[in-house]
N, C-alpha and C. Protein backbone atom coordinates (compact mmCIF):
# COMPACT_ATOMS: atom_id res chain seq x y z
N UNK A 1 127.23 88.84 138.96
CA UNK A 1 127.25 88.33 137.59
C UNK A 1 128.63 87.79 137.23
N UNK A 2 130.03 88.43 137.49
CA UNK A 2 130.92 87.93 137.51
C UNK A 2 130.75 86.57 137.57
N UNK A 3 130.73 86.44 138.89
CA UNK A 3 130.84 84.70 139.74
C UNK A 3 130.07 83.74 138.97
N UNK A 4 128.56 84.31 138.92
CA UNK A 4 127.59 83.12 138.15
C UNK A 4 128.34 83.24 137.12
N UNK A 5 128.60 83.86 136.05
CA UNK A 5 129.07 83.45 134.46
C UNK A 5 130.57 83.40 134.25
N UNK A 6 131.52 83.06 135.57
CA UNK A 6 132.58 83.39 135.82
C UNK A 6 133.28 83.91 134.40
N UNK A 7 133.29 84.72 134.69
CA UNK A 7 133.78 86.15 134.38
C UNK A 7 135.31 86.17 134.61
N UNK A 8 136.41 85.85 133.40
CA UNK A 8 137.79 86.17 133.54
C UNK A 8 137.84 87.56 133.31
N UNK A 9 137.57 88.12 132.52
CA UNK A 9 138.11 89.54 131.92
C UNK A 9 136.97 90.24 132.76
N UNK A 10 137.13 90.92 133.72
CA UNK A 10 136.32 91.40 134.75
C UNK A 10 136.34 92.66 134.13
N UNK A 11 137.82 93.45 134.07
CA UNK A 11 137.44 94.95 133.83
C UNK A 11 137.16 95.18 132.28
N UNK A 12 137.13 94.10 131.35
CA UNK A 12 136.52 94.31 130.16
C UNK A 12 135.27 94.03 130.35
N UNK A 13 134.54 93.24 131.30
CA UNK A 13 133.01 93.30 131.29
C UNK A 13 132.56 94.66 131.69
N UNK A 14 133.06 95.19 133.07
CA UNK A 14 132.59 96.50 133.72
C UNK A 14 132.93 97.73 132.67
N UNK A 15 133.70 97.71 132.15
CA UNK A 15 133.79 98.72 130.87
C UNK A 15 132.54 98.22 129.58
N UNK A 16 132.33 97.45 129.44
CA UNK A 16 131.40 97.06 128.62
C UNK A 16 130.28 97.70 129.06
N UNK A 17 129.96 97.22 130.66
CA UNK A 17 128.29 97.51 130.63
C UNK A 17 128.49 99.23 130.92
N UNK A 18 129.58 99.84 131.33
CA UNK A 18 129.27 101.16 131.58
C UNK A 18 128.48 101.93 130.19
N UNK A 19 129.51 101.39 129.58
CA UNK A 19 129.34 102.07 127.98
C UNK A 19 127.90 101.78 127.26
N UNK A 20 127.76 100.55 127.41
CA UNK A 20 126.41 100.46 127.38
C UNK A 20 125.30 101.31 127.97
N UNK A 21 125.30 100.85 128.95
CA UNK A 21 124.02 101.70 129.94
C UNK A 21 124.16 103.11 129.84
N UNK A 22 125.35 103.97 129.31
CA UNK A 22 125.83 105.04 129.09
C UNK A 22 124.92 105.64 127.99
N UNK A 23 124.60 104.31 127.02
CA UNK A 23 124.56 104.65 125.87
C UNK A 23 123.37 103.95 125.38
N UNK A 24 122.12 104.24 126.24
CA UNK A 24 120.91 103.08 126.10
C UNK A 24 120.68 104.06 124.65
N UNK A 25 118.98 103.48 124.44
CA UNK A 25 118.73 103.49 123.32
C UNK A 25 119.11 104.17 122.00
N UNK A 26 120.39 103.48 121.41
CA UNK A 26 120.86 103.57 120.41
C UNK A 26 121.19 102.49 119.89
N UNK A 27 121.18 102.69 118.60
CA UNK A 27 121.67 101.41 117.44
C UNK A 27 122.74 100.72 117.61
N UNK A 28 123.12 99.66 117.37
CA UNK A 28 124.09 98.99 117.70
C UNK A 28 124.16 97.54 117.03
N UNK A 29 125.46 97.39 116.86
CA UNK A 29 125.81 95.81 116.18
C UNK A 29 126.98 95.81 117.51
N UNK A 30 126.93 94.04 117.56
CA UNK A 30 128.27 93.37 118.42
C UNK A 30 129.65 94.08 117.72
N UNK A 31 130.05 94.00 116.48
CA UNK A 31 130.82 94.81 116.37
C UNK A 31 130.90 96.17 116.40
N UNK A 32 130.16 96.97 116.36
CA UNK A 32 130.36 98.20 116.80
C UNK A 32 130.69 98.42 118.01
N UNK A 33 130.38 97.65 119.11
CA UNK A 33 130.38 97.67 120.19
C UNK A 33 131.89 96.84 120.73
N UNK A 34 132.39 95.98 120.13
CA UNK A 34 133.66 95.14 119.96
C UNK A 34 134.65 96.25 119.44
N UNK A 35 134.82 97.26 118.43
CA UNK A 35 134.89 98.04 117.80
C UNK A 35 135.63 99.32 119.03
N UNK A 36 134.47 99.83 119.28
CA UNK A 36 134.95 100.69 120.92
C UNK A 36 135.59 100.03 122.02
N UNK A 37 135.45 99.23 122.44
CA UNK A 37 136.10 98.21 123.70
C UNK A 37 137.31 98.06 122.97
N UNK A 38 137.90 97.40 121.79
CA UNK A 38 138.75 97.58 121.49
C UNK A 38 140.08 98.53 121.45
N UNK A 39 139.23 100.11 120.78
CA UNK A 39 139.72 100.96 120.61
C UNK A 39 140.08 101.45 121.68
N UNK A 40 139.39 101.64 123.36
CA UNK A 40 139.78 102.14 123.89
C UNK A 40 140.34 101.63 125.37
N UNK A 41 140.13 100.62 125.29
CA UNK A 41 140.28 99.50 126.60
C UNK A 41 141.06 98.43 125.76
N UNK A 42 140.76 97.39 125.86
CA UNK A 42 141.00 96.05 125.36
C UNK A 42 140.72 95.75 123.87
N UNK A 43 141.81 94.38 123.50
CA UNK A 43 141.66 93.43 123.07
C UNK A 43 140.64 92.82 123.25
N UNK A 44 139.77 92.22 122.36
CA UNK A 44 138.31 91.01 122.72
C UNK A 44 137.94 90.77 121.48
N UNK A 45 137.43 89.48 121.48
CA UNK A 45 136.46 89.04 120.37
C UNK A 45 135.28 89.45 120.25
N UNK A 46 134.38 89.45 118.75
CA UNK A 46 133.17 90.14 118.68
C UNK A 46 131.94 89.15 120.04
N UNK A 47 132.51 87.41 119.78
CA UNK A 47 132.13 86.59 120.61
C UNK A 47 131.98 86.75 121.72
N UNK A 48 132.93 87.35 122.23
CA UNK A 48 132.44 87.60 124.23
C UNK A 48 132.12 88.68 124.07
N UNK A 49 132.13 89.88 123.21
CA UNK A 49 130.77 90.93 123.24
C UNK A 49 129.73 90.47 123.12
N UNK A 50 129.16 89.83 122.07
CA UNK A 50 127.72 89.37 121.91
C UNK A 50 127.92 88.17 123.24
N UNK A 51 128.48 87.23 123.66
CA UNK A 51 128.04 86.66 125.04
C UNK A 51 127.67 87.20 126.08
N UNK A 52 128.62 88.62 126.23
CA UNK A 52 128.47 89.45 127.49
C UNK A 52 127.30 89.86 127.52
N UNK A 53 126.61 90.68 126.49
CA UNK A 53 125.45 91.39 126.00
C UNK A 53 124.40 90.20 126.35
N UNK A 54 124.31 89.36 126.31
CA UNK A 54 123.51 87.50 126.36
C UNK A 54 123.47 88.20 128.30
N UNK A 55 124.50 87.83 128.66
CA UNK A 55 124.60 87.72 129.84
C UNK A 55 123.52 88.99 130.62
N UNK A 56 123.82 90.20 130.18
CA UNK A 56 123.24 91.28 130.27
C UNK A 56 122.00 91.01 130.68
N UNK A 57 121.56 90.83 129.43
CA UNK A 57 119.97 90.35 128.71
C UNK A 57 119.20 89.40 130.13
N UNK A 58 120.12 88.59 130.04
CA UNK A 58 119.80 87.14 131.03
C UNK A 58 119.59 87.79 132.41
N UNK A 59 120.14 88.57 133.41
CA UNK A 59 120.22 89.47 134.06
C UNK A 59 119.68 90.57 134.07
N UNK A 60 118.24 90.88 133.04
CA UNK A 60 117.55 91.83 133.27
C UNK A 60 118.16 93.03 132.95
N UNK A 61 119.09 93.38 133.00
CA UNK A 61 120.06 94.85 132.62
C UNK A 61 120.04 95.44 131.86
N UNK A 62 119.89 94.88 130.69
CA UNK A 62 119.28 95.28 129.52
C UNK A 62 118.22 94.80 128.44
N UNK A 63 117.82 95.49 127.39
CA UNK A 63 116.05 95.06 127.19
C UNK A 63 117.04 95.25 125.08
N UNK A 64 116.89 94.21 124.79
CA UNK A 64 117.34 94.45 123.00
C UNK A 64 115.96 94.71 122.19
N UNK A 65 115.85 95.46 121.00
CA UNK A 65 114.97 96.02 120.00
C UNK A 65 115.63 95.40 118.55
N UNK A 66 114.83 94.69 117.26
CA UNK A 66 115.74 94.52 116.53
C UNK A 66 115.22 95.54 115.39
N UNK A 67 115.71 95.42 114.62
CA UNK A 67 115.33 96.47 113.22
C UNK A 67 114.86 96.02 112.22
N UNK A 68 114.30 96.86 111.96
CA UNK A 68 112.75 96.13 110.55
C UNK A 68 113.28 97.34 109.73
N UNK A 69 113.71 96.46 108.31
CA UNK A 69 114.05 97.19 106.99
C UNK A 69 113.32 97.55 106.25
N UNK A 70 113.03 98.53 105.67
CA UNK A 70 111.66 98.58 104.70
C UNK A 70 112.53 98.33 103.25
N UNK A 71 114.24 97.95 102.65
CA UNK A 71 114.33 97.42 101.74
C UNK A 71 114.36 96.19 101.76
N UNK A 72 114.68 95.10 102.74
CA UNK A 72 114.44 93.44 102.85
C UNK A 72 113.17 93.31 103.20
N UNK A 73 112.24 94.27 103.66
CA UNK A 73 111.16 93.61 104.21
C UNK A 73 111.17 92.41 105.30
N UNK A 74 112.24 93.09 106.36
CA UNK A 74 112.38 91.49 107.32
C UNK A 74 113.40 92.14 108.38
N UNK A 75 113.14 91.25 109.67
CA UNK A 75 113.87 92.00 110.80
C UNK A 75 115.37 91.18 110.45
N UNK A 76 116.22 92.46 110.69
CA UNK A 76 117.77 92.11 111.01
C UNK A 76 118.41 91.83 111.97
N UNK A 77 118.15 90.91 112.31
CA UNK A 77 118.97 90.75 113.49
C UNK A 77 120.34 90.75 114.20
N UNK A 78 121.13 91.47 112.85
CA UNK A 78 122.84 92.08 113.34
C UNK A 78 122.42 93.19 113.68
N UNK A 79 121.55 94.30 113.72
CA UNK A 79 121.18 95.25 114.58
C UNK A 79 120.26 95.63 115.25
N UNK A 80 120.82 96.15 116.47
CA UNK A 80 119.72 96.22 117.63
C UNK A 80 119.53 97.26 118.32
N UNK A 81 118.83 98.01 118.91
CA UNK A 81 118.29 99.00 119.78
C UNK A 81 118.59 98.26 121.16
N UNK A 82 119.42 99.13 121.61
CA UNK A 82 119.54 98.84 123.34
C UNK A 82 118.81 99.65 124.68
N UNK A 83 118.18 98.78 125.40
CA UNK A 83 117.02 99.79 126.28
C UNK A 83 117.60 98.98 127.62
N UNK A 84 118.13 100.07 128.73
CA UNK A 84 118.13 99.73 129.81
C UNK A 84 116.85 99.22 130.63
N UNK A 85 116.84 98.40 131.37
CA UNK A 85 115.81 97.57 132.15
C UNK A 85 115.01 98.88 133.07
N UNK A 86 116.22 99.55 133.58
CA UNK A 86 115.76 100.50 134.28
C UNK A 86 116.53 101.87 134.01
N UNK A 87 115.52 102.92 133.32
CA UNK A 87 116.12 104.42 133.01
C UNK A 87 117.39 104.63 133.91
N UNK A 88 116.96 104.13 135.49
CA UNK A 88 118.25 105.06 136.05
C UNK A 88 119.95 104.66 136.06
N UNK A 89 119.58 103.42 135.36
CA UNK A 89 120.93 102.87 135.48
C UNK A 89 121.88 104.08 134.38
N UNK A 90 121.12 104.66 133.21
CA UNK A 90 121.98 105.67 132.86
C UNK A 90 122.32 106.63 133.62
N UNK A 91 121.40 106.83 134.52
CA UNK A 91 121.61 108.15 135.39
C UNK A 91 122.79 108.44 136.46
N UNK A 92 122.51 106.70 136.54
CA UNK A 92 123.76 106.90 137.61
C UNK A 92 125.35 106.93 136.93
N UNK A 93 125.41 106.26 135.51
CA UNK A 93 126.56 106.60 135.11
C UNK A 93 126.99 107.71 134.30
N UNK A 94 126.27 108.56 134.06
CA UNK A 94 126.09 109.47 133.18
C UNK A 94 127.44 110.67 134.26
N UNK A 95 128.76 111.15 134.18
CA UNK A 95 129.39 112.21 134.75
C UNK A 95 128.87 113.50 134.68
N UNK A 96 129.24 114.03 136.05
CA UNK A 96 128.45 115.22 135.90
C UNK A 96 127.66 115.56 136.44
N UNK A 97 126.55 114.72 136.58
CA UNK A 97 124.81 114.51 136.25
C UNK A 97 124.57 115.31 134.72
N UNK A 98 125.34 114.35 134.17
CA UNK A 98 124.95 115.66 132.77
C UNK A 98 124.21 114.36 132.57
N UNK A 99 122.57 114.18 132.40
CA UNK A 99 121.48 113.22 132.13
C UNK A 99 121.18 113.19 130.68
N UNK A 100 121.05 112.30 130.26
CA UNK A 100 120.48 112.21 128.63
C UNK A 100 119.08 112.16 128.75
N UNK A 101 118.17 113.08 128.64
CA UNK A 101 116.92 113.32 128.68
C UNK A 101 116.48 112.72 127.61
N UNK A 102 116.83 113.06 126.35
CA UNK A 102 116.14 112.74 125.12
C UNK A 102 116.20 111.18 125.33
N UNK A 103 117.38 110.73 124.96
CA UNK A 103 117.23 108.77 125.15
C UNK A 103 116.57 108.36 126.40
N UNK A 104 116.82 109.20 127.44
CA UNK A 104 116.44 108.43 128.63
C UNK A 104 114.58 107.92 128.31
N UNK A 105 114.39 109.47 127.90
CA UNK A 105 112.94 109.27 127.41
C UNK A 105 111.94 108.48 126.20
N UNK A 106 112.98 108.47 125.59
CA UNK A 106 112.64 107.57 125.07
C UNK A 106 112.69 105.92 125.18
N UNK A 107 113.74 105.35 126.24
CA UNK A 107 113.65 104.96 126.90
C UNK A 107 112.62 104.02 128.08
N UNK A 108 112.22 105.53 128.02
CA UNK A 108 110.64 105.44 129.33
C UNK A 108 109.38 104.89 128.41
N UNK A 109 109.02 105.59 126.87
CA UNK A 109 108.26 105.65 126.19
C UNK A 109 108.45 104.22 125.84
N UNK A 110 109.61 103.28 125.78
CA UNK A 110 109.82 102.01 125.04
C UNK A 110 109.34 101.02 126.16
N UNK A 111 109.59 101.27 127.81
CA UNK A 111 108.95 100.19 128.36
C UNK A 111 107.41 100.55 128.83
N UNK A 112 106.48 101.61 128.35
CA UNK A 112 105.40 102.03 128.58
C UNK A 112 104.66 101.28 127.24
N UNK A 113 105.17 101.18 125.95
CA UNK A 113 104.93 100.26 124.87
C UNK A 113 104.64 99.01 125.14
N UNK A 114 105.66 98.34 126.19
CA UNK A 114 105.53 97.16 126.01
C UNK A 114 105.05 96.62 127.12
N UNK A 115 104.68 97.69 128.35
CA UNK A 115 104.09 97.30 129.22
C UNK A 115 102.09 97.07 128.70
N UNK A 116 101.95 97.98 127.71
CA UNK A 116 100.48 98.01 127.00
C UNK A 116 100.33 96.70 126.49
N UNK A 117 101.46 96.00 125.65
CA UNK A 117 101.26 95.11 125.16
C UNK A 117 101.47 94.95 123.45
N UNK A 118 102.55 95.93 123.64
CA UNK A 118 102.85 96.22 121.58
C UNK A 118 104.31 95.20 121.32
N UNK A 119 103.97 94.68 120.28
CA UNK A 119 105.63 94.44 120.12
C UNK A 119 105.69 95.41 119.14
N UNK A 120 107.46 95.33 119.55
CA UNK A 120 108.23 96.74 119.33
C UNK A 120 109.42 96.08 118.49
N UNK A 121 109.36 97.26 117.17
CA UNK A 121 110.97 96.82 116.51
C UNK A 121 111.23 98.29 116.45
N UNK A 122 112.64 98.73 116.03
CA UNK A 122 113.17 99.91 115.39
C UNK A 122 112.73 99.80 113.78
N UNK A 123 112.35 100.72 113.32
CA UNK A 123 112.31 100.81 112.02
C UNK A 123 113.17 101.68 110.65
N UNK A 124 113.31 101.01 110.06
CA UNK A 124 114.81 101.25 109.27
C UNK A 124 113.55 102.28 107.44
N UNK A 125 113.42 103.21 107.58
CA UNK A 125 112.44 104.20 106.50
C UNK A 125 113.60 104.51 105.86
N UNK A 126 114.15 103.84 104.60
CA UNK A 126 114.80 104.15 103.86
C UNK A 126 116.05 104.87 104.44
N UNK A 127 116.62 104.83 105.62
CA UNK A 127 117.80 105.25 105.91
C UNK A 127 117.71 106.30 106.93
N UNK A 128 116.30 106.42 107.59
CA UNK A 128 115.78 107.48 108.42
C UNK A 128 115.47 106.26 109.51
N UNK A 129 115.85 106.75 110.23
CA UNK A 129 115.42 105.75 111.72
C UNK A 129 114.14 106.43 112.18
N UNK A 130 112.95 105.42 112.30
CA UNK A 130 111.66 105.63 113.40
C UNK A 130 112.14 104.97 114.63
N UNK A 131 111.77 105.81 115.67
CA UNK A 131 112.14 105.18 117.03
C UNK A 131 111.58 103.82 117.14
N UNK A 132 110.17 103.55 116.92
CA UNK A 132 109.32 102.27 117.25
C UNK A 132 108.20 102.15 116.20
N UNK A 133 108.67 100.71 115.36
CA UNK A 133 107.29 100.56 114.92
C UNK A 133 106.36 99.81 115.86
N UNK A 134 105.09 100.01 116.67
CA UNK A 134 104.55 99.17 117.35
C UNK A 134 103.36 98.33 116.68
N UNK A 135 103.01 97.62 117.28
CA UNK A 135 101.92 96.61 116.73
C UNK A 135 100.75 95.85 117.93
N UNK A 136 99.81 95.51 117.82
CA UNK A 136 98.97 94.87 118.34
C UNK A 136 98.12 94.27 117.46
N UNK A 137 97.69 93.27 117.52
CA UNK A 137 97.15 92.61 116.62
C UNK A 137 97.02 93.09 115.11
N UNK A 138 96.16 93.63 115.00
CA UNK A 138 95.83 93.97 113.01
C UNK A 138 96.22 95.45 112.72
N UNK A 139 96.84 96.25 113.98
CA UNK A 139 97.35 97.77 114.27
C UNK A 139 98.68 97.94 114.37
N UNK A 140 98.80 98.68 113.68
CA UNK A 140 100.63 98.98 113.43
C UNK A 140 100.55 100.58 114.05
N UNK A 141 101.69 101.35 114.52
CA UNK A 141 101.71 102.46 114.50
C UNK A 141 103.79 102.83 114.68
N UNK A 142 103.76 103.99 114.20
CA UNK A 142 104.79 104.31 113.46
C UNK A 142 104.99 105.73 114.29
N UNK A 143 106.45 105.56 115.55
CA UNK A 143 106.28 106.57 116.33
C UNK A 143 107.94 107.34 116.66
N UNK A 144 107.62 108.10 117.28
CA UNK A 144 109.18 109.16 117.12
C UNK A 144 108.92 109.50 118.18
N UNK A 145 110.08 109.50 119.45
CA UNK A 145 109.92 110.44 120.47
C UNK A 145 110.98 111.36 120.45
N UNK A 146 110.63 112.45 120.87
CA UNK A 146 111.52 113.54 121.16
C UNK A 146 111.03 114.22 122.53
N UNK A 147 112.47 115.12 122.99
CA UNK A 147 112.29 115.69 124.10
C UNK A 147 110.97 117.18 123.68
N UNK A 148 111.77 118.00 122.82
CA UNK A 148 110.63 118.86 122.21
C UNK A 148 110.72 118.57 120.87
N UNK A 149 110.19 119.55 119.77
CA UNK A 149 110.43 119.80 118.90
C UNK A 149 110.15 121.50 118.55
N UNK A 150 110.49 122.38 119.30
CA UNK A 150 109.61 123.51 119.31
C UNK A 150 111.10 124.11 118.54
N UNK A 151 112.16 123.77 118.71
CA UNK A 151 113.59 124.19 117.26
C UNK A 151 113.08 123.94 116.01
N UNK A 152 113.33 124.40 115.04
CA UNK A 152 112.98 124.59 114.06
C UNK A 152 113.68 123.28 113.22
N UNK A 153 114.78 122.79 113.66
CA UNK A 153 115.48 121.79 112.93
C UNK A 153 114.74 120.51 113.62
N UNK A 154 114.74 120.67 115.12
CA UNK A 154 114.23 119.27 115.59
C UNK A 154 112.98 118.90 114.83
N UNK A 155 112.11 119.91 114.72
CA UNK A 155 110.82 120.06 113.99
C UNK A 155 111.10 118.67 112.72
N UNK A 156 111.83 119.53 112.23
CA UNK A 156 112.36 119.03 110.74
C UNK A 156 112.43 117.87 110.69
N UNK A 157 113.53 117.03 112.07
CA UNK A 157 114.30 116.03 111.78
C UNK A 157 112.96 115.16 111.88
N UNK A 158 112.33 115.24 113.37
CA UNK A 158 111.29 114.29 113.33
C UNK A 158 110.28 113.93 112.76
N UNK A 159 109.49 115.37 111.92
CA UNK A 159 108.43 114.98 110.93
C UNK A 159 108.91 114.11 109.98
N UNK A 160 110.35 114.22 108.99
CA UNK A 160 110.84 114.13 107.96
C UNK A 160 111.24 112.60 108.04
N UNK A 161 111.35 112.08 109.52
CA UNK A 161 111.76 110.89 109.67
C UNK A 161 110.31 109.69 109.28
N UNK A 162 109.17 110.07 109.20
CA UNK A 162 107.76 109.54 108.67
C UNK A 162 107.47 109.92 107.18
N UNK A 163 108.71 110.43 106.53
CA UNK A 163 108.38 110.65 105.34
C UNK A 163 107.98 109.77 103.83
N UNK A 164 106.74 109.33 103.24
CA UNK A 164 106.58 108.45 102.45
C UNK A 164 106.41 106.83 103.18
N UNK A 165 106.14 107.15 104.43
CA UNK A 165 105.04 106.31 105.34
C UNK A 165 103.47 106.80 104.55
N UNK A 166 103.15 105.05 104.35
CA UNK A 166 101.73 105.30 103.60
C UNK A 166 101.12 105.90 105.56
N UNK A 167 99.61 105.68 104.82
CA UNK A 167 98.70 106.64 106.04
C UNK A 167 97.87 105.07 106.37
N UNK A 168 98.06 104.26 105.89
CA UNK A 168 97.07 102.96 106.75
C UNK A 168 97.42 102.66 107.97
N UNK A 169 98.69 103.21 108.69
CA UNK A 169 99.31 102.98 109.97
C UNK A 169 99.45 104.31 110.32
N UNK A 170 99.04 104.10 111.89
CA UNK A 170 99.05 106.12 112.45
C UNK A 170 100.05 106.27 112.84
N UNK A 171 101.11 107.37 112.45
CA UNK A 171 101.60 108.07 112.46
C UNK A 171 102.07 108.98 113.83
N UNK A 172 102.59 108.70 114.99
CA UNK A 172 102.87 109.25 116.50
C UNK A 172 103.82 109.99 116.75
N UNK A 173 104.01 111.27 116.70
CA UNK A 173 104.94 111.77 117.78
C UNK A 173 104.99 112.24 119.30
N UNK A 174 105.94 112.26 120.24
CA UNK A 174 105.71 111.83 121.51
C UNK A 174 106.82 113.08 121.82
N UNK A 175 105.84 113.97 122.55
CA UNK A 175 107.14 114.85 123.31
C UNK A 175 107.16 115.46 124.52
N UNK A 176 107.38 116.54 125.16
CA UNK A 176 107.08 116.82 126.71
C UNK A 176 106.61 118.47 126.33
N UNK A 177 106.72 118.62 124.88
CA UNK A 177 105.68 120.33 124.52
C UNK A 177 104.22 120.28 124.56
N UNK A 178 104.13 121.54 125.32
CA UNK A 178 102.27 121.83 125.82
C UNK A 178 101.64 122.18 124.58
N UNK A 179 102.71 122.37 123.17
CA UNK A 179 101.79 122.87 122.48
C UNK A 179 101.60 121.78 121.72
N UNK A 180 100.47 121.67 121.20
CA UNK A 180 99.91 120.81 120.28
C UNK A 180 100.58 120.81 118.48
N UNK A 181 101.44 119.43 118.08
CA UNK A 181 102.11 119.77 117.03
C UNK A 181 101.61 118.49 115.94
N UNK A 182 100.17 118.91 116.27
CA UNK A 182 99.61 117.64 115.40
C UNK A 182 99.81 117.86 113.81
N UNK A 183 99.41 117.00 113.23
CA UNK A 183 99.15 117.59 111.66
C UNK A 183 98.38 116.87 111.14
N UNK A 184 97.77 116.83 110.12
CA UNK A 184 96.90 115.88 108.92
C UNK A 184 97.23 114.88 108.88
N UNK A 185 98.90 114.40 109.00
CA UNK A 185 98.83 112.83 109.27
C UNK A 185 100.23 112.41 110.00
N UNK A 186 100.16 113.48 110.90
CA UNK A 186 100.73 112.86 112.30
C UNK A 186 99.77 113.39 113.96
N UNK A 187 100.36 112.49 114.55
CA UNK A 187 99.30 112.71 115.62
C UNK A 187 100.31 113.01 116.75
N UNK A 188 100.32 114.26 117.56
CA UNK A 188 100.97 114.79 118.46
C UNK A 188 100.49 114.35 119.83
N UNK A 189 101.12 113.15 120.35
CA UNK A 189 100.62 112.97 122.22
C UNK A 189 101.43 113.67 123.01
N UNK A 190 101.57 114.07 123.60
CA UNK A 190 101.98 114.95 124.76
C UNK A 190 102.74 114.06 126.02
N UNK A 191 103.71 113.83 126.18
CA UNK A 191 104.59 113.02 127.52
C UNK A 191 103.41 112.61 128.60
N UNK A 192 103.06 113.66 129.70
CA UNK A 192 102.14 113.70 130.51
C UNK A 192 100.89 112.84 130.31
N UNK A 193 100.41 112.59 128.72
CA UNK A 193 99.08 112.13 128.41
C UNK A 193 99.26 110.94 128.23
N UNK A 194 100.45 110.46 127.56
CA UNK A 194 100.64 109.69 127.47
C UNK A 194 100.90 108.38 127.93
N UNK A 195 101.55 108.87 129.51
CA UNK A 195 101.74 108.05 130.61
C UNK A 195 100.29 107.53 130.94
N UNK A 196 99.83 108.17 130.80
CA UNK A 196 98.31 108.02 131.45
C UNK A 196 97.11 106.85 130.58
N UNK A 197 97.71 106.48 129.36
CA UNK A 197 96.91 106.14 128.23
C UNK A 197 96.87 104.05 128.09
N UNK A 198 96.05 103.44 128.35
CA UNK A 198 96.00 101.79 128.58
C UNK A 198 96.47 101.33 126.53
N UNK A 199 96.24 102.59 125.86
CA UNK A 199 96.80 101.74 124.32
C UNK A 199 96.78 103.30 123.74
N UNK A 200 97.52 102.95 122.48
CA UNK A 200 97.70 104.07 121.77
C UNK A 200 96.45 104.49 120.53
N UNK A 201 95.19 103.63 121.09
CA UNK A 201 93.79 103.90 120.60
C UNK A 201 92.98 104.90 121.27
N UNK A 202 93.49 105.10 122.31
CA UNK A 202 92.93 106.12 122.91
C UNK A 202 93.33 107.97 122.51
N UNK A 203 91.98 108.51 121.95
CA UNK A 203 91.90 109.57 121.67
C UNK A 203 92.47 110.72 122.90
């Protein structure tokens, strides 16, 4: 990638994508991301961040999500959800092997979405982030993954994040617990079942 997009600032690109892929699915603006590179490496413009990120993109490396506001009623496109092309590219940079399970997985859950055939935004619930609003034709659904929720706070964070979501769109949480954490108007899929499932219509 260097060579094709010749690439002057080499070790500001390779610091770029570490941090990135370090740091898949999370929120992000070019400046936030200009912001850190700055602070801790280099000098750069917000411009060859958002080019580099282009470049990324162009190269398969990474997969962008944009964000749907429920106060504009309209996607933003200064912020974005970043999804590695492939889970393991965090894995391999992650020190340690200390693995990010939770993002990674969610992660997994974001190209299993779009391999079904949903388009996918992040959704902005009054200041509560939903992982994915998905869609297929005249079907919306409104989903949260987590690793568990069997803590009493995780519980919390994720129900609370669907809070004052009308009920005409179903309601998904996605986790890797055997126990069933359905409710009246959320619907608990299970990791394992989920892999297994051609749309999120399936009972």
């Amino acid at each position: 990638m260097i060579h094709r997009y010749k690439i002057r600032k080499e070790i500001l690109f390779k610091n770029l994508i570490n941090y990135v892929l370090r740091s898949n699915s999370r929120i992000f603006s070019a400046k936030s991301i200009h912001d850190y590179i700055k602070r801790e490496h280099e000098s750069c413009s917000v411009n060859t961040i958002m080019k580099y990120l282009d470049y990324l993109e162009e190269a398969y490396i990474i997969e962008s999500v944009r964000q749907y506001s429920t106060k504009t009623k309209k996607i933003l496109n200064f912020y974005t959800k970043i999804y590695n092309a492939d889970v393991a590219f965090n894995s391999l940079r992650c020190p340690d092997n200390r693995f990010d399970l939770t993002h990674n997985l969610e992660n997994i859950v974001y190209h299993e979405l779009i391999y079904m055939g949903y388009d996918i935004w992040v959704y902005n619930n009054a200041g509560k982030e939903i992982d994915f609003l998905a869609r297929c034709g005249n079907k919306s659904y409104f989903i949260q993954v987590a690793y568990s929720v069997a803590d009493d706070k995780a519980y919390e964070r994720e129900f609370d994040a669907f809070k004052n979501i009308d009920n005409l769109s179903q309601k998904i949480l996605i986790t890797t617990d055997e126990i069933d954490y359905s409710t009246s108007t959320v619907r608990h899929i299970k990791l394992k079942d989920f892999l297994l499932m051609d749309n999120l219509g399936e009972s």
